[in-house]
C-alpha atoms as a PDB file:
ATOM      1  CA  UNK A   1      -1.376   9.848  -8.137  1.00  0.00           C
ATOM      2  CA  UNK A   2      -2.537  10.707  -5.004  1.00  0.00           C
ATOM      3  CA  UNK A   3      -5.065  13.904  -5.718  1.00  0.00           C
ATOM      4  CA  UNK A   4      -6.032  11.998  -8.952  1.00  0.00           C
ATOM      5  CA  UNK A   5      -7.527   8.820  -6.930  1.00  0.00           C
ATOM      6  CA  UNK A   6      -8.470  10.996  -3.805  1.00  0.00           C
ATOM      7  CA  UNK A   7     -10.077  13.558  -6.166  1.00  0.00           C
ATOM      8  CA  UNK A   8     -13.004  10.860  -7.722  1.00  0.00           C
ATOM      9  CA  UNK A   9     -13.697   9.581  -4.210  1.00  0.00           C
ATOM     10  CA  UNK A  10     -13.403  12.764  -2.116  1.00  0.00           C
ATOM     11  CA  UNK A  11     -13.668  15.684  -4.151  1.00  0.00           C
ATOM     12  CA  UNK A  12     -10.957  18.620  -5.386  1.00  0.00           C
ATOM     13  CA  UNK A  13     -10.755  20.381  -2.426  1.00  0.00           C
ATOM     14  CA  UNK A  14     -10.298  17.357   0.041  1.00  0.00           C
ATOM     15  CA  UNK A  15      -7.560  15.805  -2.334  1.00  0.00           C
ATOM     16  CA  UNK A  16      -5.686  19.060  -2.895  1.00  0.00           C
ATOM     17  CA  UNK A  17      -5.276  19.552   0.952  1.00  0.00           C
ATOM     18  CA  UNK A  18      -4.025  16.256   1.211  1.00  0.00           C
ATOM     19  CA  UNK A  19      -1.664  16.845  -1.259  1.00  0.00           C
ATOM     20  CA  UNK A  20      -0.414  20.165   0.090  1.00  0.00           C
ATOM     21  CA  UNK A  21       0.053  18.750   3.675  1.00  0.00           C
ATOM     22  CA  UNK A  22       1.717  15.515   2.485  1.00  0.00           C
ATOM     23  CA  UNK A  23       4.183  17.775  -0.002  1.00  0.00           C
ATOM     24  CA  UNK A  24       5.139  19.543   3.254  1.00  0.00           C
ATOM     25  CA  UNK A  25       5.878  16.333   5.195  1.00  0.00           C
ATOM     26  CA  UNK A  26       9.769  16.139   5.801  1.00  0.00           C
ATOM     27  CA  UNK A  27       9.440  12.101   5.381  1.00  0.00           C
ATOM     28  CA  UNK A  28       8.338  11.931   2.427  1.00  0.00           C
ATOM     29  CA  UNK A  29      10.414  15.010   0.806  1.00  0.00           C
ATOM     30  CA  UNK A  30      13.445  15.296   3.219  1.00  0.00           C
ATOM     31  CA  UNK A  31      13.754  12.587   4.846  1.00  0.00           C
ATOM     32  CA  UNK A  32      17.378  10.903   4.380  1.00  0.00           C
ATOM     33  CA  UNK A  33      15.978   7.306   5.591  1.00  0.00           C
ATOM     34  CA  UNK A  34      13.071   6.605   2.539  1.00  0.00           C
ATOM     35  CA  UNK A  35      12.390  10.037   1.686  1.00  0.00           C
ATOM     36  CA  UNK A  36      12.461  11.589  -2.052  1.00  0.00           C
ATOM     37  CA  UNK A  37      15.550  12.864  -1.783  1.00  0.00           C
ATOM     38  CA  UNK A  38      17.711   9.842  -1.460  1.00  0.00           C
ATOM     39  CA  UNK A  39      15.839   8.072  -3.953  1.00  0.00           C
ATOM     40  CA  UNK A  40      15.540   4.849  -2.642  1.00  0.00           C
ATOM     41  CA  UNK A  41      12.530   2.384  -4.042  1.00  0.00           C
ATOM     42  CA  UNK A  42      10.147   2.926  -1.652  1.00  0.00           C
ATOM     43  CA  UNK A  43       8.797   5.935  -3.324  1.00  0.00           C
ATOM     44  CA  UNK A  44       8.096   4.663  -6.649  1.00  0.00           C
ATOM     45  CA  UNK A  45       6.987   1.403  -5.254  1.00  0.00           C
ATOM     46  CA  UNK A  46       4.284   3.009  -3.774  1.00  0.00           C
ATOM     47  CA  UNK A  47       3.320   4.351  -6.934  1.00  0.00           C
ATOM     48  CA  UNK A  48       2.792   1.665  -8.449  1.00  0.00           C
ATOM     49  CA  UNK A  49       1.293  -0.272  -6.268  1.00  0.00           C
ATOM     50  CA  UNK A  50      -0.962   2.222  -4.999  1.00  0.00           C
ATOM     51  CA  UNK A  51      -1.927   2.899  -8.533  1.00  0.00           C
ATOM     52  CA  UNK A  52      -2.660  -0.970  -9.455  1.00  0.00           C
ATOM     53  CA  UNK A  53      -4.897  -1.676  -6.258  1.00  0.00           C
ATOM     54  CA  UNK A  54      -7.126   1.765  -7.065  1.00  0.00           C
ATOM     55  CA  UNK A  55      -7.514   0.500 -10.603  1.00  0.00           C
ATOM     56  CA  UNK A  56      -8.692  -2.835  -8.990  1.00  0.00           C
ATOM     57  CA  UNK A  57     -10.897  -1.694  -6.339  1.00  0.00           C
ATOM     58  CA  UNK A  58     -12.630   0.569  -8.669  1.00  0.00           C
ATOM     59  CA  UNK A  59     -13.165  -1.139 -12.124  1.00  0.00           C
ATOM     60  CA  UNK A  60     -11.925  -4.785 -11.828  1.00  0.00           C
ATOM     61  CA  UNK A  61     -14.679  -4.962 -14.651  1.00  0.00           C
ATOM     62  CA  UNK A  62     -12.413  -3.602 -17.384  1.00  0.00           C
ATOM     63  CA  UNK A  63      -9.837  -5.266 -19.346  1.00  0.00           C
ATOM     64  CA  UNK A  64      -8.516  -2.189 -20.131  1.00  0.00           C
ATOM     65  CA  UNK A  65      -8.044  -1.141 -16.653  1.00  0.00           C
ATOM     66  CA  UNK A  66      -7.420  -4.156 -15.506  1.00  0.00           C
ATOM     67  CA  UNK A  67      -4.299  -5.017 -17.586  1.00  0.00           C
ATOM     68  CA  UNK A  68      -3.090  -1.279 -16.928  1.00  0.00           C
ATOM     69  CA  UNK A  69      -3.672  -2.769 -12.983  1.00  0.00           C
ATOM     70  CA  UNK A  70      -1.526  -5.979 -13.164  1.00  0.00           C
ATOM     71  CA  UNK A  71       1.218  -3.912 -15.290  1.00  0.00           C
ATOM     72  CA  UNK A  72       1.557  -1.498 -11.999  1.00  0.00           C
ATOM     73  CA  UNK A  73       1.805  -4.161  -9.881  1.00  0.00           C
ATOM     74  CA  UNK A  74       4.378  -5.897 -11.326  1.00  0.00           C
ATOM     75  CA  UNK A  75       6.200  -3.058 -11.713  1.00  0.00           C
ATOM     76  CA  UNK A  76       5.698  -3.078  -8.246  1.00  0.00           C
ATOM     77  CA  UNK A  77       7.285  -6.588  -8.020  1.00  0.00           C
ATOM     78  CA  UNK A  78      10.163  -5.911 -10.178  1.00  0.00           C
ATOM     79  CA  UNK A  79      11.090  -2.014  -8.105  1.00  0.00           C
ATOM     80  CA  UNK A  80      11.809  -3.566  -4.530  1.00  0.00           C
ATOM     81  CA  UNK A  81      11.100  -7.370  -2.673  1.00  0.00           C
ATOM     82  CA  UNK A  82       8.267  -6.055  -1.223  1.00  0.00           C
ATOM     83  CA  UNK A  83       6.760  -5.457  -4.105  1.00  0.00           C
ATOM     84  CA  UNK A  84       5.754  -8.822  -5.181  1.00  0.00           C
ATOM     85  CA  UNK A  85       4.586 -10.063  -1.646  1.00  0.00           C
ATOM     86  CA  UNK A  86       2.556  -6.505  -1.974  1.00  0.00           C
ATOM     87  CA  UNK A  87       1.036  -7.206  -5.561  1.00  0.00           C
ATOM     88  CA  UNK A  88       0.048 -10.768  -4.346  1.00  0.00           C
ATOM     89  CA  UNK A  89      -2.430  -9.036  -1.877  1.00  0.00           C
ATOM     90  CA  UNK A  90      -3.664  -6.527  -3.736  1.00  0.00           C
ATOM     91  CA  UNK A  91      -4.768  -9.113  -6.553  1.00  0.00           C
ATOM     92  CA  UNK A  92      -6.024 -11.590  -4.215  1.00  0.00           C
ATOM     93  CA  UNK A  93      -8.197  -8.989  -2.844  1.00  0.00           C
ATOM     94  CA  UNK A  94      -9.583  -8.222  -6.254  1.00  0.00           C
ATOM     95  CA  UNK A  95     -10.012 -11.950  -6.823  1.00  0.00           C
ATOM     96  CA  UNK A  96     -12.004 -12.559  -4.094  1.00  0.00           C
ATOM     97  CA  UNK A  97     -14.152  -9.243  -5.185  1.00  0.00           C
ATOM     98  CA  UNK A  98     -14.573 -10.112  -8.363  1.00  0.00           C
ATOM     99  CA  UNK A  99     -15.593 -13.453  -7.599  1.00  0.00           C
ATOM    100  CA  UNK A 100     -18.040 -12.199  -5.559  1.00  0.00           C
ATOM    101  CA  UNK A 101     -19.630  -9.339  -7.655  1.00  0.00           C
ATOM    102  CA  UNK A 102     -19.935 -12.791 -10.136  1.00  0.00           C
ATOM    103  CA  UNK A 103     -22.035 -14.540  -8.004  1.00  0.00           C
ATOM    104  CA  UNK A 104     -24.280 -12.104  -6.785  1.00  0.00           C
ATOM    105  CA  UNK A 105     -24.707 -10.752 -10.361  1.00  0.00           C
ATOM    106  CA  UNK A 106     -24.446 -13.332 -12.500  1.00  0.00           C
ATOM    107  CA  UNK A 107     -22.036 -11.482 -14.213  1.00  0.00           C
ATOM    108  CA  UNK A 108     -18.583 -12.742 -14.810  1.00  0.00           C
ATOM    109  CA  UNK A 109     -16.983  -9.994 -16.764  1.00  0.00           C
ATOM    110  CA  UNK A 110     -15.170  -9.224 -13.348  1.00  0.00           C
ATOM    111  CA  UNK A 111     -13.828 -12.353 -13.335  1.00  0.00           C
ATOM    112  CA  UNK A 112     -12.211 -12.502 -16.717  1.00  0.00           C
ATOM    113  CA  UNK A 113     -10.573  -8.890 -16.461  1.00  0.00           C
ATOM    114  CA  UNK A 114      -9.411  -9.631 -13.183  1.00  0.00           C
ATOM    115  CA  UNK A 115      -7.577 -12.763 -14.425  1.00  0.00           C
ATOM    116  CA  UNK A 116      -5.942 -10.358 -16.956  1.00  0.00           C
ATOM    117  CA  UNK A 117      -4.343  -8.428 -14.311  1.00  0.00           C
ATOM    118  CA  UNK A 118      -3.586 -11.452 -12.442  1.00  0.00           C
ATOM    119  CA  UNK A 119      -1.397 -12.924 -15.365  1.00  0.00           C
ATOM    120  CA  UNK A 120       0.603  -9.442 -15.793  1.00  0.00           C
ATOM    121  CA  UNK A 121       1.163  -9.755 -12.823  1.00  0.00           C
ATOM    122  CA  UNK A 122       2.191 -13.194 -12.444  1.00  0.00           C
ATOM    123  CA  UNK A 123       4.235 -12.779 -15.776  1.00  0.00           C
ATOM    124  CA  UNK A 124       6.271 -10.110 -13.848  1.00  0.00           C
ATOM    125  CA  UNK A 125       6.966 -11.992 -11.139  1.00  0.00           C
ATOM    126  CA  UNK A 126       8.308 -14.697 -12.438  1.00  0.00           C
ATOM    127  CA  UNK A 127      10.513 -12.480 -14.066  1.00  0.00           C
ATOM    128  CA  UNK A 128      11.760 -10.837 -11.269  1.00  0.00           C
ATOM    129  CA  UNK A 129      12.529 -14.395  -9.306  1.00  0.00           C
ATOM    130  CA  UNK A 130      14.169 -15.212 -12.613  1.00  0.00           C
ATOM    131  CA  UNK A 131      16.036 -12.243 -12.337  1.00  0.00           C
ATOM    132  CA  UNK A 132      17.063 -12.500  -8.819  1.00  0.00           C
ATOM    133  CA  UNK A 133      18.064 -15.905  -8.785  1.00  0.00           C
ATOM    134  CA  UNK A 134      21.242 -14.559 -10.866  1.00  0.00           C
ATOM    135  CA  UNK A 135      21.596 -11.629  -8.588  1.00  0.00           C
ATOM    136  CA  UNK A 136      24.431 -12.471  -6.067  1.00  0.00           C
ATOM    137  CA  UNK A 137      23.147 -12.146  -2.734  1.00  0.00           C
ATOM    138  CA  UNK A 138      26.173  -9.702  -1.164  1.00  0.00           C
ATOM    139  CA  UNK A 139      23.907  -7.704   1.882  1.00  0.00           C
ATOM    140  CA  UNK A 140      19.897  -9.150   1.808  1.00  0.00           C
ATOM    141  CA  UNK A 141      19.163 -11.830   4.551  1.00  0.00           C
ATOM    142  CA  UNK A 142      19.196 -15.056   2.679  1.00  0.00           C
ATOM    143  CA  UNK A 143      15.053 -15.025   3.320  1.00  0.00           C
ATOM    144  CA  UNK A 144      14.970 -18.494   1.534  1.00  0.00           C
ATOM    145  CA  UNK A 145      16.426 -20.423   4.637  1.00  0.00           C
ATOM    146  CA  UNK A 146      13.462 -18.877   7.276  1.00  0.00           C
ATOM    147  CA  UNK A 147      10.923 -21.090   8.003  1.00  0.00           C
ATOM    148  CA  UNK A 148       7.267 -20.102   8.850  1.00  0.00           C
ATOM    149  CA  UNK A 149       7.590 -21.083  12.413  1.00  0.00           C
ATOM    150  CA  UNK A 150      10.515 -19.198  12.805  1.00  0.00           C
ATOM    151  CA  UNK A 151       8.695 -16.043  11.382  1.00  0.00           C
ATOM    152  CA  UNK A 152       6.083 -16.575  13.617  1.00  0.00           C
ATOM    153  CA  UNK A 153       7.374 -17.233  16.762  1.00  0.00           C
ATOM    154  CA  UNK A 154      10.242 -13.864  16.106  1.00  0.00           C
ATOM    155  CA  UNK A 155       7.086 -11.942  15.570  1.00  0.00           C
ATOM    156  CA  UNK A 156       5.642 -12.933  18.805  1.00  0.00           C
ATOM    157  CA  UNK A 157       9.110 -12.355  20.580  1.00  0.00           C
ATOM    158  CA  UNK A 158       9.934  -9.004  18.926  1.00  0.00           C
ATOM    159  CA  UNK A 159       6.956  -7.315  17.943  1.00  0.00           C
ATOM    160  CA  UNK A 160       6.287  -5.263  21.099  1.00  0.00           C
ATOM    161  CA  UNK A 161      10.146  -4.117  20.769  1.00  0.00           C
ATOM    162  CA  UNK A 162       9.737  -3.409  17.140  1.00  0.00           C
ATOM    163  CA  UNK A 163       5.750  -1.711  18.358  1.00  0.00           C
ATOM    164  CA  UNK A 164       7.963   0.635  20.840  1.00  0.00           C
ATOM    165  CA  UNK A 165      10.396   1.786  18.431  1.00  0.00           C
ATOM    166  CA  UNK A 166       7.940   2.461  15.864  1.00  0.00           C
ATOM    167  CA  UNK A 167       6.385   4.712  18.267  1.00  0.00           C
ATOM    168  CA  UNK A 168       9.470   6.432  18.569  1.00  0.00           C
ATOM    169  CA  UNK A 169      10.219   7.327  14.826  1.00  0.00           C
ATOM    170  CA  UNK A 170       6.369   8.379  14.012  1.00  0.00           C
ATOM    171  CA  UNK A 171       6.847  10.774  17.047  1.00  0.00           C
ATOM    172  CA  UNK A 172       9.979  12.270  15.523  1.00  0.00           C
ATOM    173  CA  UNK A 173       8.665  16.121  14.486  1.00  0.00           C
ATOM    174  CA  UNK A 174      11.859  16.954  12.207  1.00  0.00           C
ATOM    175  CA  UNK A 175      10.702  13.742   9.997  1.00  0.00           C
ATOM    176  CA  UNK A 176       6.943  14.011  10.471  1.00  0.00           C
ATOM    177  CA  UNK A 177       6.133  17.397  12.149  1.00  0.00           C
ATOM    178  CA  UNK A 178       3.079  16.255  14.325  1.00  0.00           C
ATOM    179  CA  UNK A 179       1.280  14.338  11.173  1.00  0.00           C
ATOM    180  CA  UNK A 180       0.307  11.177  13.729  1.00  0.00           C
ATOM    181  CA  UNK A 181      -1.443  13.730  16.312  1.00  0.00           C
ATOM    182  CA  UNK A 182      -4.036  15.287  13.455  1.00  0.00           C
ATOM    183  CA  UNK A 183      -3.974  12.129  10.791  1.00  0.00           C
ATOM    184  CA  UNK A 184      -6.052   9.806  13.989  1.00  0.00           C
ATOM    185  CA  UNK A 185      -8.286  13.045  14.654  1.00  0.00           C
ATOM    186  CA  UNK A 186      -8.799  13.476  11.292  1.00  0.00           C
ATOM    187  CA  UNK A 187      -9.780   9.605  10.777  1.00  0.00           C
ATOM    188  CA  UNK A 188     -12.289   9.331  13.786  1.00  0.00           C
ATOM    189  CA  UNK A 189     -13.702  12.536  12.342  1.00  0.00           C
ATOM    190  CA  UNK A 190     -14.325  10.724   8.915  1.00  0.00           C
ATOM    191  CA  UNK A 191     -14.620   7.246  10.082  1.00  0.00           C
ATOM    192  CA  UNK A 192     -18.244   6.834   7.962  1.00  0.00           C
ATOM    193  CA  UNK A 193     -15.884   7.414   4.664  1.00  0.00           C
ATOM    194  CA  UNK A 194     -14.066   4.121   5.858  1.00  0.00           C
ATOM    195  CA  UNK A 195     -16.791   2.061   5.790  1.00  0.00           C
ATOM    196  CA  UNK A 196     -17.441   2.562   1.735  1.00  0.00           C
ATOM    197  CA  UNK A 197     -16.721  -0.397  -0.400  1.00  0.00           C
ATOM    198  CA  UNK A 198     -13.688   1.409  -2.289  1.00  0.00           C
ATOM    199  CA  UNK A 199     -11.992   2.810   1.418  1.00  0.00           C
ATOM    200  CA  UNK A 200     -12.676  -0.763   2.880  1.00  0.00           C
ATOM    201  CA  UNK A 201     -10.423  -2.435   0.011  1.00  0.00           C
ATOM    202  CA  UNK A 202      -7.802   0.350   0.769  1.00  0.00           C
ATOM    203  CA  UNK A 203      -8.165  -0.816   4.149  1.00  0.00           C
ATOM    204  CA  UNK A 204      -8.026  -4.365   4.043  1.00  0.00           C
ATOM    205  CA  UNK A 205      -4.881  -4.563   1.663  1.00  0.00           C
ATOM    206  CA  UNK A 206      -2.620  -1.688   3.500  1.00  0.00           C
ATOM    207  CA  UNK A 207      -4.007  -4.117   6.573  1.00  0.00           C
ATOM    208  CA  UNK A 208      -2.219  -7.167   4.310  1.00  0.00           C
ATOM    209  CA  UNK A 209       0.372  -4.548   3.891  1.00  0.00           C
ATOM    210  CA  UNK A 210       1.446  -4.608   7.444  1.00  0.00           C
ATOM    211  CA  UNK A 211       1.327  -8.519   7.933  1.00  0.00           C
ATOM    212  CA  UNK A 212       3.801  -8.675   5.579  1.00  0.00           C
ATOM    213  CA  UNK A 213       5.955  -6.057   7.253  1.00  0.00           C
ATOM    214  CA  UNK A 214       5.450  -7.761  10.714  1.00  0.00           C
ATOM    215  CA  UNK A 215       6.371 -10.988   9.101  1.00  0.00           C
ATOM    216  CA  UNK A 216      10.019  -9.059   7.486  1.00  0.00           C
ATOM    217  CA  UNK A 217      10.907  -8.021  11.343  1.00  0.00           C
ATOM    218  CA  UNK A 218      10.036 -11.052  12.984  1.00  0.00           C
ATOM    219  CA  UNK A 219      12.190 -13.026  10.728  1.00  0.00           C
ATOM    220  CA  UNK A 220      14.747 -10.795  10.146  1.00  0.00           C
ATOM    221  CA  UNK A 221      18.592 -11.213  12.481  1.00  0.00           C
ATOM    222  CA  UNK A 222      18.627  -7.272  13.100  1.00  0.00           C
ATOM    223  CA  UNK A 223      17.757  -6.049  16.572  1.00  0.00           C
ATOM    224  CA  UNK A 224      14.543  -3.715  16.367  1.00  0.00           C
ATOM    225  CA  UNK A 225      16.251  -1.169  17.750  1.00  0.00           C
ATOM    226  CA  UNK A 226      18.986  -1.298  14.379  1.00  0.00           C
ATOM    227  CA  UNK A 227      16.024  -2.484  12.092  1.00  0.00           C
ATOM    228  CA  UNK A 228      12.484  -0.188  12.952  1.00  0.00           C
ATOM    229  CA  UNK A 229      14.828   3.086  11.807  1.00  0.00           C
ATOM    230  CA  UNK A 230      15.677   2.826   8.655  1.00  0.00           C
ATOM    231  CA  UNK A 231      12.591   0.548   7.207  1.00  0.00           C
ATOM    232  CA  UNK A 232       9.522   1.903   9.154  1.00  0.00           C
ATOM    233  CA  UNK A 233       9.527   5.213   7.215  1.00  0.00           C
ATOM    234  CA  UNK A 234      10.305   3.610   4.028  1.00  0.00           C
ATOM    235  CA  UNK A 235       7.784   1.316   4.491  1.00  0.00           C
ATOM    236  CA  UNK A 236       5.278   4.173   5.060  1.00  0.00           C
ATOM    237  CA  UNK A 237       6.032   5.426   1.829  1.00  0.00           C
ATOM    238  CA  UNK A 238       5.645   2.315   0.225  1.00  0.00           C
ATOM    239  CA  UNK A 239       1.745   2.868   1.728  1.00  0.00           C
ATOM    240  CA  UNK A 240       1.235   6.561   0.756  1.00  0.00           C
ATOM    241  CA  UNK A 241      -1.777   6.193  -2.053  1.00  0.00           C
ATOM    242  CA  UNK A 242      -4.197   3.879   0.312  1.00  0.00           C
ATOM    243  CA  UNK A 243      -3.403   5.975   3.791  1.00  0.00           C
ATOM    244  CA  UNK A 244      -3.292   9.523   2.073  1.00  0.00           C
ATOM    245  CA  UNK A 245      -6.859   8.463   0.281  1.00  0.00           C
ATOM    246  CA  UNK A 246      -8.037   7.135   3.384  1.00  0.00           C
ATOM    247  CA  UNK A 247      -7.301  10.662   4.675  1.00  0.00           C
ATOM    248  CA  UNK A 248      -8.905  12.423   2.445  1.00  0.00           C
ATOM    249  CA  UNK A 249     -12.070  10.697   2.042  1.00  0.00           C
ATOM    250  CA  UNK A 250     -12.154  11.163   5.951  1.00  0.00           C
ATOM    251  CA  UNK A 251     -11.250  14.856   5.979  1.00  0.00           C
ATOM    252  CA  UNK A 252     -14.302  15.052   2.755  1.00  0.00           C
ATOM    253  CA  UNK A 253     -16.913  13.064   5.336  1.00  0.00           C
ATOM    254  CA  UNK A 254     -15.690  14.927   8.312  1.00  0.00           C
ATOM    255  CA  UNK A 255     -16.566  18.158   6.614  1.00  0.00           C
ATOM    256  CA  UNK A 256     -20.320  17.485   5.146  1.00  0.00           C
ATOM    257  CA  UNK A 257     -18.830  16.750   1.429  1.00  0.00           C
ATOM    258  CA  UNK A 258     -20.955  13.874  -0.278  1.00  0.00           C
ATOM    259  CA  UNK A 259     -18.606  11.501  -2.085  1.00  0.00           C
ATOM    260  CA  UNK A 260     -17.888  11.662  -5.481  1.00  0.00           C
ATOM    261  CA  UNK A 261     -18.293   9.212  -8.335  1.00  0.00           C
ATOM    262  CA  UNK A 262     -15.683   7.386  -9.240  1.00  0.00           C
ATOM    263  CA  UNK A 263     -13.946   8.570 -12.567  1.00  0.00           C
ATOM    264  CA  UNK A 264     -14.428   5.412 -14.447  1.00  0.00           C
ATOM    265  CA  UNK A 265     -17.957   4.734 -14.838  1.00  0.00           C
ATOM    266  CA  UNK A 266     -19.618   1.582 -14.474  1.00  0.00           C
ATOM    267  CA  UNK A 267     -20.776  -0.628 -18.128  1.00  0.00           C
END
């Protein structure tokens, strides 16, 4: 998924280094606490959502695409809780685009096939909160009875606590093996490739992303210390198609290599 969307934006040899170094990483591959080899969610709900949002972002103009889009995403929705919260940005954002790309072109072709992926989607969530709602809640936080104050004001109280022991695991070398030392470098390096329309969307929804994520540990009853170690990582991998792009499109920029068309050409 990965080299295949990094690949039309950044070029063969950008995506397959990407690739190669995030095969190697121990969190995504070793890791007991959200890597591959415990196969928890996280992994394939990255997959799918990362695949819906780069079928947005790059041809929201397409039915075809479009409805392949919203039927990611609610895969998404039905894989893990996150999943619909996720989906719900990532098909805002291509609202918004869409509706945008409509008025300046007079076009509204956007509009319609982004609806399509919007009611997938929409159809898959409601079956997942039908679903859940016979699901008998046995370990989850009963999320239903926090209200948006309360999230708010346990963000504000917790997030430099949560900020510290985030630090912590992303510094761990047996789980990523110095990948947050070269991944900034390789960013600043690039940082004209994050300024293109398709690397700003990427941007903007992993940026979503992590509201949502602030928003689970504020309102959560865990301590950060007993909470940041066995989600952050997870939730990392839940973000692997936007920030391994994002890397590569830098690491393509930083190097001199002009970007790519996308694979799925404009009408």
């Amino acid at each position: 998924m990965v080299f295949d969307v990094a690949a039309a934006r950044a070029g063969t040899l950008a995506a397959a280094l990407i690739v190669l170094a995030m095969s190697l990483l121990p969190a995504l591959a070793f890791e007991w606490d959200g890597g591959a080899i415990t196969s928890y969610a996280d992994i394939p709900l990255g997959l799918f959502w990362g695949g819906g949002l780069a079928l947005l972002l790059t041809a929201p103009w397409r039915p075809p695409e479009a409805l392949a889009a919203g039927l990611l995403l609610g895969a998404g929705a039905l894989t893990k809780t996150e999943g619909l919260l996720l989906g719900a940005i990532a098909v805002g954002l291509a609202v918004l685009r869409a509706l945008r790309r409509a008025r300046r072109m007079k076009r509204f072709g956007p509009v319609r096939a982004t609806a399509l992926a919007a009611v997938a989607f929409a159809l898959a969530g409601a079956l997942c909160v039908s679903w859940r709602a016979q699901v008998p809640n046995r370990n989850s936080e009963t999320w239903d009875e926090v209200t948006p104050r309360q999230i708010a004001t346990g963000v504000a109280q917790r997030l430099p606590a949560v900020l510290h022991f985030v630090r912590i695991e992303m510094a761990r070398p047996e789980v990523w093996s110095g990948f947050w030392w070269l991944a900034p470098a390789l960013l600043l390096l690039g940082a004209r490739a994050l300024a293109r329309p398709f690397a700003r969307g990427l941007l903007v929804a992993s940026a979503g992303a992590l509201v949502v994520y602030a928003a689970a540990y504020g309102g959560s009853s865990w301590t950060p210390e007993h909470l940041v170690h066995p989600t952050w990582n997870r939730f990392l991998s839940q973000l692997a198609v936007p920030l391994y792009v994002l890397l590569a499109c830098a690491v393509a920029d930083a190097f001199g290599r002009s970007q790519r068309a996308p694979r799925i050409g404009r009408p």
